[in-house]
Protein backbone atom coordinates (compact mmCIF):
# COMPACT_ATOMS: atom_id res chain seq x y z
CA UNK A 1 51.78 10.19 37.12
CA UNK A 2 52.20 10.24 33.29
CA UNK A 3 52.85 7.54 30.95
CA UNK A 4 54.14 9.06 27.48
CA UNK A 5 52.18 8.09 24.67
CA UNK A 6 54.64 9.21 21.46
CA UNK A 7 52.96 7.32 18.90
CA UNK A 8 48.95 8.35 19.05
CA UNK A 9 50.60 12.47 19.82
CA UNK A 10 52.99 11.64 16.44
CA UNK A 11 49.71 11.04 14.67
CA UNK A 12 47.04 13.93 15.79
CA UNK A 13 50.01 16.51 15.09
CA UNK A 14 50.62 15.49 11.78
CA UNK A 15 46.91 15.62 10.69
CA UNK A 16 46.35 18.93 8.70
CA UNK A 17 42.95 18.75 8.49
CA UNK A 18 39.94 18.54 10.85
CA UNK A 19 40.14 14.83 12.90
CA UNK A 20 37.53 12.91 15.00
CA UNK A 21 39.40 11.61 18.18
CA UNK A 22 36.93 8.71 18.95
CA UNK A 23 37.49 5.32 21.64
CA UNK A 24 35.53 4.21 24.92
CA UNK A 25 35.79 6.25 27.66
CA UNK A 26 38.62 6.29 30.27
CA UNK A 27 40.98 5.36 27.68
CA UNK A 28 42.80 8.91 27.82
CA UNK A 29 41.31 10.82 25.14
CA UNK A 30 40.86 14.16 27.16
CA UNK A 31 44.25 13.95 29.01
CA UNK A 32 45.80 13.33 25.33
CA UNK A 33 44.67 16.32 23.57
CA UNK A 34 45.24 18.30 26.74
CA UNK A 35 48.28 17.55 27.59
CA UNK A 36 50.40 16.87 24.45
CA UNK A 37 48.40 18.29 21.79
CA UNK A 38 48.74 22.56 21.51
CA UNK A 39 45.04 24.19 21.63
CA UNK A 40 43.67 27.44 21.37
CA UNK A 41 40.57 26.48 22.42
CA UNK A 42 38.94 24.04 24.33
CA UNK A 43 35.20 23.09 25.21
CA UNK A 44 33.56 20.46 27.11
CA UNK A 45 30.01 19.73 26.21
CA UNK A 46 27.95 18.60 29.54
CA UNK A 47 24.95 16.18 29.06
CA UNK A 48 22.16 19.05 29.31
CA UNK A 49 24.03 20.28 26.19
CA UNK A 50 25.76 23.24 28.98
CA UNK A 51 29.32 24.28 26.97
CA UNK A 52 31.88 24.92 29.80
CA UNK A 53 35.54 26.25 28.17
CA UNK A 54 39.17 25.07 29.44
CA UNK A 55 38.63 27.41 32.57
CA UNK A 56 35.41 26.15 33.43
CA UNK A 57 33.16 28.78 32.63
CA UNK A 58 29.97 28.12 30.99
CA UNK A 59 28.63 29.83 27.70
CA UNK A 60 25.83 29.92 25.56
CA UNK A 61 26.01 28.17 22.57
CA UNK A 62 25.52 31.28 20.48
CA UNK A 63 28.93 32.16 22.55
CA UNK A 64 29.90 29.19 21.78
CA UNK A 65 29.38 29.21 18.06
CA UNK A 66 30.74 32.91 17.74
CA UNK A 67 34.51 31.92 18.83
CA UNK A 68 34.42 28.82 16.56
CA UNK A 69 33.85 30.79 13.93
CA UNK A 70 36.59 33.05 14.63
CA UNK A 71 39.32 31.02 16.05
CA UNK A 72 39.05 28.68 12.90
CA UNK A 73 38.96 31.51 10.63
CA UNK A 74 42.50 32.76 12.31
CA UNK A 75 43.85 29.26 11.87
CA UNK A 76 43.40 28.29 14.99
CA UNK A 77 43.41 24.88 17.12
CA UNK A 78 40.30 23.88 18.52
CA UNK A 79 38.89 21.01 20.66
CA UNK A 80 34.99 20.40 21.35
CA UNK A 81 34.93 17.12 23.85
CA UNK A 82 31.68 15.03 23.64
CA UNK A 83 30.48 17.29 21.04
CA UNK A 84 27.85 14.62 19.77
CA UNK A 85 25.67 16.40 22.60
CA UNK A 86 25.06 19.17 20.77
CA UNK A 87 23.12 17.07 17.94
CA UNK A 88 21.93 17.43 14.44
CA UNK A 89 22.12 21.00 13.92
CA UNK A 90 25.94 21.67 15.11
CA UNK A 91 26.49 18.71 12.36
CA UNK A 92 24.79 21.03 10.15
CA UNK A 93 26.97 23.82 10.55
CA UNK A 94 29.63 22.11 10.39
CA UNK A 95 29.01 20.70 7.09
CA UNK A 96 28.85 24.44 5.71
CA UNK A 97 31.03 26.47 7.28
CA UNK A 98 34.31 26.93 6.02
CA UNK A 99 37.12 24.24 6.79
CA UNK A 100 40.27 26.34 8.18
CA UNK A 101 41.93 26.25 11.05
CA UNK A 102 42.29 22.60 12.64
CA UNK A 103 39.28 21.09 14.50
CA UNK A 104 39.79 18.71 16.73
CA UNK A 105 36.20 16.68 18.14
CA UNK A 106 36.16 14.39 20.74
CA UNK A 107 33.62 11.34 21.51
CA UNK A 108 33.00 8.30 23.64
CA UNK A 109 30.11 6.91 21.54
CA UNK A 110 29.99 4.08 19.46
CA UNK A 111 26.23 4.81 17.54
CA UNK A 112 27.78 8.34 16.96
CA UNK A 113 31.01 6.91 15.21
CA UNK A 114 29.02 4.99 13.10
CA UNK A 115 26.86 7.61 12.11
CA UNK A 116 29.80 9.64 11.24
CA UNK A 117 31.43 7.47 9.18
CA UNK A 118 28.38 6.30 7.10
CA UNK A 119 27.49 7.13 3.60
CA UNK A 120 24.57 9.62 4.54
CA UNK A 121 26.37 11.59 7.06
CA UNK A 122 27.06 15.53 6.63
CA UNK A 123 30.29 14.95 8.20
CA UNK A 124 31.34 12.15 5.93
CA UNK A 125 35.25 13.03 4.51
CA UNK A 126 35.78 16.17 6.48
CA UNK A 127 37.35 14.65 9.06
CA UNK A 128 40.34 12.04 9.68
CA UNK A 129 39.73 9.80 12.02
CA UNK A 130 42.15 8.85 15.30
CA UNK A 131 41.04 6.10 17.30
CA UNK A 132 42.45 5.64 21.23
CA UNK A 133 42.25 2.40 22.85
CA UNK A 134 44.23 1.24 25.37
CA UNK A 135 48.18 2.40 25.91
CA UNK A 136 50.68 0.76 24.29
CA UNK A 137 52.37 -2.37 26.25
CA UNK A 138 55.81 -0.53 24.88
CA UNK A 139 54.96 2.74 26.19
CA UNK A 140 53.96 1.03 29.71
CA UNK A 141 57.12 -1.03 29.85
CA UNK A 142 59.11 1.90 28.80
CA UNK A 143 57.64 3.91 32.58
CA UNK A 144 57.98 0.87 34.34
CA UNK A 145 61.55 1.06 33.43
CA UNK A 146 62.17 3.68 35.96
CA UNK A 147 61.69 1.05 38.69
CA UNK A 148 63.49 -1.85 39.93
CA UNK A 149 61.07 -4.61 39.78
CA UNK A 150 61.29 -8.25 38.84
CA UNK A 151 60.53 -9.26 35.26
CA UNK A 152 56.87 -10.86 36.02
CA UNK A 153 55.60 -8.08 38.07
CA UNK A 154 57.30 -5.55 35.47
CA UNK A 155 54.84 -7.58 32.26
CA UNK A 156 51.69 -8.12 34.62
CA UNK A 157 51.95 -4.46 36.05
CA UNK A 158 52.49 -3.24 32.13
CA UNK A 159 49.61 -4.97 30.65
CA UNK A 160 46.92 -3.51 33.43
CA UNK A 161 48.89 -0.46 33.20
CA UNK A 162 47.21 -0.45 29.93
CA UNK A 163 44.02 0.05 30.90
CA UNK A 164 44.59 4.10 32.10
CA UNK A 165 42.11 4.12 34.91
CA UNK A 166 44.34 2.05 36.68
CA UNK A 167 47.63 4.00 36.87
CA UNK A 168 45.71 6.27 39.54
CA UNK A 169 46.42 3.20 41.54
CA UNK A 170 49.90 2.01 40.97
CA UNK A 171 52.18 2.45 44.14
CA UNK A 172 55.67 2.11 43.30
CA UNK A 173 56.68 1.77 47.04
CA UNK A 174 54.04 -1.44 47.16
CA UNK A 175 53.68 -3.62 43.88
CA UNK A 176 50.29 -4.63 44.71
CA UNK A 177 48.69 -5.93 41.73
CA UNK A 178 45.61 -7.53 43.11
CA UNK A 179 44.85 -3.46 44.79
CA UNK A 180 45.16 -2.38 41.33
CA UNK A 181 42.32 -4.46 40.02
CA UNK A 182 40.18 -4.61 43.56
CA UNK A 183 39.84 -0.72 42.86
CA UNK A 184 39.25 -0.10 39.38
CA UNK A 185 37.61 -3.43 37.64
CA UNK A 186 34.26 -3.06 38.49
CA UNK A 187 34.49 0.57 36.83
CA UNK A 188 34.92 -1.46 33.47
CA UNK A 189 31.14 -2.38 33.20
CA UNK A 190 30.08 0.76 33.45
CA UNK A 191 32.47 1.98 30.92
CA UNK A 192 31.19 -0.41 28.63
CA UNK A 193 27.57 0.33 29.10
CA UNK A 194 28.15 4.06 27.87
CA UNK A 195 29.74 3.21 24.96
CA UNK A 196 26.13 3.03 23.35
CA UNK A 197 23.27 6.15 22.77
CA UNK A 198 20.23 5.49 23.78
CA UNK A 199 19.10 4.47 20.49
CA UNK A 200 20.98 0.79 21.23
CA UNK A 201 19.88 0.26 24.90
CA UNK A 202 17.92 -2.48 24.26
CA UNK A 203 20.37 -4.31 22.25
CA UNK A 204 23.36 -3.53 25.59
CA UNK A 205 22.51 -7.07 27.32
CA UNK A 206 23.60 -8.66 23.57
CA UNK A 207 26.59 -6.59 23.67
CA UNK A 208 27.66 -7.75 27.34
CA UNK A 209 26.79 -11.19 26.60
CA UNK A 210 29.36 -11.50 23.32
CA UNK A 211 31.82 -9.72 25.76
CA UNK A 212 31.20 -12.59 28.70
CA UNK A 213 31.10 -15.29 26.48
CA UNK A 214 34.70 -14.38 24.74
CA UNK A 215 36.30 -13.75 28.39
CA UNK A 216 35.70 -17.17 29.16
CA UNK A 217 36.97 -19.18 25.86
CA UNK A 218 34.07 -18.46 23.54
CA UNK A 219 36.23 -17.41 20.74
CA UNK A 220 34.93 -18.32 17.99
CA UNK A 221 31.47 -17.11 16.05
CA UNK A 222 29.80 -20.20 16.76
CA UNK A 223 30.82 -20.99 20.42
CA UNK A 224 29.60 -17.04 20.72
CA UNK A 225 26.26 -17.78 19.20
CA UNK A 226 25.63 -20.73 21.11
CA UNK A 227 26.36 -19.37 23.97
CA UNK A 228 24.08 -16.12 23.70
CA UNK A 229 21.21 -18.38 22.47
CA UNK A 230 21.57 -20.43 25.58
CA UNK A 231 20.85 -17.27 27.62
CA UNK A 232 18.29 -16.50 25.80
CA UNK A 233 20.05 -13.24 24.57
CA UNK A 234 19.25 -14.16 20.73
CA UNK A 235 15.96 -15.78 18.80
CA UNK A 236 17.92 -18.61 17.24
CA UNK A 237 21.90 -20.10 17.36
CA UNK A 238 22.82 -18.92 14.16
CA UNK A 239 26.50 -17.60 14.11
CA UNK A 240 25.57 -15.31 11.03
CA UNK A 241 23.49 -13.19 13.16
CA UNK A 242 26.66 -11.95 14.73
CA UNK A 243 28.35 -10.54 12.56
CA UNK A 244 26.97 -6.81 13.17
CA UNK A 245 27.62 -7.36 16.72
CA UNK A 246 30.79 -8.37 16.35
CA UNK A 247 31.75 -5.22 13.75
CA UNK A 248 30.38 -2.89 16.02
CA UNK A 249 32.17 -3.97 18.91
CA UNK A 250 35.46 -4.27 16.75
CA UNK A 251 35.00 -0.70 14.99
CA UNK A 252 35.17 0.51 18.55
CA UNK A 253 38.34 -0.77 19.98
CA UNK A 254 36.41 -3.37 22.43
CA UNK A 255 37.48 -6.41 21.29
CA UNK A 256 39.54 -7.43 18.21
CA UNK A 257 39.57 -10.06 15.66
CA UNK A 258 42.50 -12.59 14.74
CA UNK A 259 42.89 -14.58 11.73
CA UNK A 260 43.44 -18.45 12.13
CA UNK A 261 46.26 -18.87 9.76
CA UNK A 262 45.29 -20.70 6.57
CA UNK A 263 42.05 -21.46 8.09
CA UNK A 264 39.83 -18.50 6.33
CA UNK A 265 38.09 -18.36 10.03
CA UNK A 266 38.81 -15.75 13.00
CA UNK A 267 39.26 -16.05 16.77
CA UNK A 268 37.80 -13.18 18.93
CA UNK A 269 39.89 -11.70 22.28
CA UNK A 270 38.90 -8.75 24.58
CA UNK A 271 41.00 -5.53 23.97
CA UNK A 272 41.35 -4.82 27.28
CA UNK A 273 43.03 -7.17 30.24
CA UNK A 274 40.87 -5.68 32.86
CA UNK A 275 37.80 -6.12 30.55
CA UNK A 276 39.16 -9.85 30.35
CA UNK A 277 39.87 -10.20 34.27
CA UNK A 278 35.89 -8.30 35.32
CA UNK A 279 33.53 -10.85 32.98
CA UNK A 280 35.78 -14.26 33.10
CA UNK A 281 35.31 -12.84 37.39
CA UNK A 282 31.96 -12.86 36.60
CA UNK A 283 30.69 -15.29 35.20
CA UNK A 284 33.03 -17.90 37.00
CA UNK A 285 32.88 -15.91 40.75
CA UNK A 286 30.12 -13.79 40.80
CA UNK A 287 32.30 -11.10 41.96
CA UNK A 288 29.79 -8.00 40.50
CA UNK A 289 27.19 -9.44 43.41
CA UNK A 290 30.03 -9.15 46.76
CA UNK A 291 32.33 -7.76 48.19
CA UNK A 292 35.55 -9.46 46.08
CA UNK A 293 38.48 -9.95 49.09
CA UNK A 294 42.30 -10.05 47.54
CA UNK A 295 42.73 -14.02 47.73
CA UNK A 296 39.85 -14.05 45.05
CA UNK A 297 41.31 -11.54 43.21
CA UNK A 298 44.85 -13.48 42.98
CA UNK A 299 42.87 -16.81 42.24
CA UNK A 300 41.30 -14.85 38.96
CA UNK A 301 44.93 -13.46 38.56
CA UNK A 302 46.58 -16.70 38.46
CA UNK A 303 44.29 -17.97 36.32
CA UNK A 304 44.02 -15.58 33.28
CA UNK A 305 47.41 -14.23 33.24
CA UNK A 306 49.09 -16.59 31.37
CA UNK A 307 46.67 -16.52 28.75
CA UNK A 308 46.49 -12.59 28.80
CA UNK A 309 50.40 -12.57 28.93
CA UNK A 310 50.20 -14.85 25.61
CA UNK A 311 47.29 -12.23 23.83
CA UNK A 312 49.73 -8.80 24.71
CA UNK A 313 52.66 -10.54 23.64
CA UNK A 314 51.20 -11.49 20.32
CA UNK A 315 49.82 -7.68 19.59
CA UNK A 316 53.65 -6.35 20.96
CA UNK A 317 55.67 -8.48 18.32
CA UNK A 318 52.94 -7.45 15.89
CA UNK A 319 53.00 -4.37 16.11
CA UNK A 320 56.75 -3.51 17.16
CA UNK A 321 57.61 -5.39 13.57
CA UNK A 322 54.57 -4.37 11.58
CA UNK A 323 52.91 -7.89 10.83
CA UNK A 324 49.44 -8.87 10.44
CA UNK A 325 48.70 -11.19 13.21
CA UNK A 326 47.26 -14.35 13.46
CA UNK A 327 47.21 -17.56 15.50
CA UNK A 328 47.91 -21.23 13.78
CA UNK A 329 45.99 -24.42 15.00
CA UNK A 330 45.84 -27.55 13.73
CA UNK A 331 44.77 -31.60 15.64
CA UNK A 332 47.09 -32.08 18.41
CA UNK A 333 48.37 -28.36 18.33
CA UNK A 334 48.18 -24.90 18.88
CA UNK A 335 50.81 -21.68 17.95
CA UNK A 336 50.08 -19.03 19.98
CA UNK A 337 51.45 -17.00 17.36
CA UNK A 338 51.69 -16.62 13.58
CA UNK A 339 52.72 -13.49 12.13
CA UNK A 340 52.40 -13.07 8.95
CA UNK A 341 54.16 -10.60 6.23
CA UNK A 342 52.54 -10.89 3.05
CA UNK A 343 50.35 -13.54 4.39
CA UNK A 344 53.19 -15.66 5.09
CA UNK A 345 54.68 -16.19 8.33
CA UNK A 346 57.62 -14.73 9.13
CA UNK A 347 57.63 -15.16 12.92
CA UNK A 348 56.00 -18.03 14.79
CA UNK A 349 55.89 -17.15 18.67
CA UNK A 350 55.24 -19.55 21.69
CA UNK A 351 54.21 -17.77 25.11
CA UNK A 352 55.24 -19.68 28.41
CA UNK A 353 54.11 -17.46 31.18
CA UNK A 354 55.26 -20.35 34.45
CA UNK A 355 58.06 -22.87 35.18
CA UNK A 356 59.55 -24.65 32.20
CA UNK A 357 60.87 -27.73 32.42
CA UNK A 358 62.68 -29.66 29.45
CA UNK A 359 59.97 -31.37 28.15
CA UNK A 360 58.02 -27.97 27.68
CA UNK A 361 61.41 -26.30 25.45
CA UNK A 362 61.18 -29.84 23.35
CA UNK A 363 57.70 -29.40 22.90
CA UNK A 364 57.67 -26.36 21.51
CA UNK A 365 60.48 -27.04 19.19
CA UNK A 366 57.89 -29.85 17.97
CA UNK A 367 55.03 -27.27 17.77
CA UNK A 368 57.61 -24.55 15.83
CA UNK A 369 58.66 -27.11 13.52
CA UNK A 370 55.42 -27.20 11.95
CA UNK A 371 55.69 -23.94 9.82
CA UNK A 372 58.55 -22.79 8.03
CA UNK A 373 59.12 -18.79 9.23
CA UNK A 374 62.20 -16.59 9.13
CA UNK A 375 62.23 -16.58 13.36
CA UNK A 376 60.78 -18.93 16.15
CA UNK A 377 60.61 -17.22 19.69
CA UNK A 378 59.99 -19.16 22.85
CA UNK A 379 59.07 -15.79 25.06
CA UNK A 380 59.18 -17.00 28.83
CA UNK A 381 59.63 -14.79 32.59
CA UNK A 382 63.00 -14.98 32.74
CA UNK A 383 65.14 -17.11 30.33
CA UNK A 384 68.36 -17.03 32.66
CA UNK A 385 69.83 -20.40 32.80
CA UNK A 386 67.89 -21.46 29.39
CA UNK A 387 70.50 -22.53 26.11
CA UNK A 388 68.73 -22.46 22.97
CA UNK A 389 71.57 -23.42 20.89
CA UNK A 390 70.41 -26.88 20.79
CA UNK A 391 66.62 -26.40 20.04
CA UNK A 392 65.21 -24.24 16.44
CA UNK A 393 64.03 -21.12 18.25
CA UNK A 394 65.43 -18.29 20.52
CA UNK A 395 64.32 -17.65 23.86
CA UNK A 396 63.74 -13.95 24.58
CA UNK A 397 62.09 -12.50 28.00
CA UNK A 398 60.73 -9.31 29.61
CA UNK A 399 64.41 -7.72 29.26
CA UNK A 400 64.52 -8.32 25.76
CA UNK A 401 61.58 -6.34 25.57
């Protein structure tokens, strides 16, 4: 089962030059390149620094180096997955040898992508960088489109269809979402964890903590702080000490940061739903200590979906209209969101992922009213039944999608 991605291929074939393909692992780096992007050549680089080639042979690393040499020097395509394994001296060579041909590396690292990108690195400018996170919400809707499901289960499906360790488990035959996240959340962790080098270890419990305190409401850098200093996790609650923490994390895909809209302050959300569903799980359930049974499972469901609904709406209108996005909040109100072109807004969106009665379409007109943008959207399951005429928004739903 494949889910097209058109935009990240569009990209990687229209770099010339030598790119770093870099993003946490399971998000679909290796099926990418293999798949959709044309190779001459491709290596795998095992953890004992073993190089096994697209047939699964092994070589030497002289071997190794010998058809590098002359595949880029005939213009060739080549792909070295996890090549950080092979350390300071293949950087080395790197940095000398010629640059033809089109080299394409491959990591899962975040200490590594720093250290590529910073000022002392050999590698620094020879190589354009590609991150992969998580699949579009447009490309997921797009497959789901082959099957007749109802609007909610089509947007709930979508979003955890995101996450590509779970499309292994989508059954089209039984639209099971709880199955989908009974076998593949607790995989997340551990995808997490390996994100750092052994050089940050010590600092992974910090890491985890900022990503459990932001799946349950800790958004901001203070109610982050306070929360990590509670556990212990940090010497003193002092938001400024976060900021590092919070970089790293973003410059990797893992979570991402949102503007408050005239407010000069950010909120912080997980990237990933399934990220969102294990920790908030977690912390409120205990469910990485049991055995998790499917009635738990749609209790965390219910719970978080709305505001995870609300999160990949946001990003979709964002993105599908190329705004920056942001959220708006003032005393008595919140705008889910405030999209803004030329740091004004030009769409202000309210997400109402339930039943909606009369007084909920009258209070969001209220809420809507207070910014002046060129649209309003109400986005709701299914807006059959709904007039707008009367109110200063449009309703839109999953088919407008």
């Amino acid at each position: 089962m494949i889910i097209d991605r058109p935009n990240e291929v569009k990209r990687i074939n229209g770099i010339n030059k030598w790119c770093l393909i870099y993003g946490r692992r399971k998000t679909g780096k290796t099926f990418l390149v293999n798949n959709f992007i044309e190779n001459n050549e491709y290596f795998f680089v095992k953890t004992n620094k073993n190089i096994l080639t697209k047939n699964g042979n092994s070589i030497t690393y002289e071997t190794f180096i010998e058809i590098l040499q002359r595949s880029l020097n005939n213009n060739e395509t080549i792909v070295i997955d996890e090549f950080h394994r092979l350390g300071t001296d293949f950087f080395d060579f790197l940095h000398f040898i010629k640059k033809k041909g089109k080299l394409i590396l491959i990591s899962s690292t975040l200490f590594l992508s720093k250290k590529l990108i910073s000022e002392k690195s050999a590698l620094l400018g020879l190589f354009a960088e590609v991150p992969i996170g998580l699949i579009n919400l447009e490309d997921t809707l797009r497959f789901l489109n082959n099957y007749k499901i109802p609007n909610k289960n089509k947007l709930e499906l979508a979003i955890l269809l995101r996450e590509p360790i779970s499309i292994d488990y989508f059954n089209e035959s039984k639209l099971d979402i709880s199955r989908i996240i009974l076998s593949s959340i607790k995989t997340i962790p551990a995808l997490i964890g390996e994100i750092f080098l052994e050089e940050e270890r010590e600092l992974s419990a910090t890491y985890e903590g900022i990503l459990r305190a932001i799946a349950i409401g800790k958004i901001k850098m203070g109610e982050i702080s306070n929360y990590l200093f509670s556990r212990m996790l940090i010497k003193k609650d002092d938001s400024s000490m976060m900021s590092q923490y919070l970089n790293n994390l973003l410059s990797f895909g893992i979570i991402k940061k949102i503007e408050i809209f005239n407010k000069k302050r950010f909120i912080y959300k997980l990237a990933s739903p399934m990220t969102k569903i294990f920790y908030y799980g977690d912390e409120k359930y205990n469910i990485s200590e049991r055995n998790v049974n499917e009635k738990e499972i749609l209790t965390i469901i219910n719970e978080l979906m709305p505001r995870i609904v609300e999160d990949n709406i946001r990003e979709y209108f964002t993105e599908k209209y190329g705004l920056s996005e942001s959220v708006a909040e003032g005393k008595d109100y919140d705008i889910d969101g405030c999209l803004l072109k030329f740091k004004k807004p030009e769409i202000l969106l309210e997400v109402k992922w339930g039943r909606i009665k009369n007084e909920d379409l009258i209070k969001t007109n209220e809420t809507l009213s207070k910014y002046e943008s060129k649209r309003k959207i109400l986005f709701v399951q299914d807006k059959t039944g709904m007039k707008d005429s009367k109110f200063n928004f449009e309703i839109m739903d999953v088919n407008d999608l």
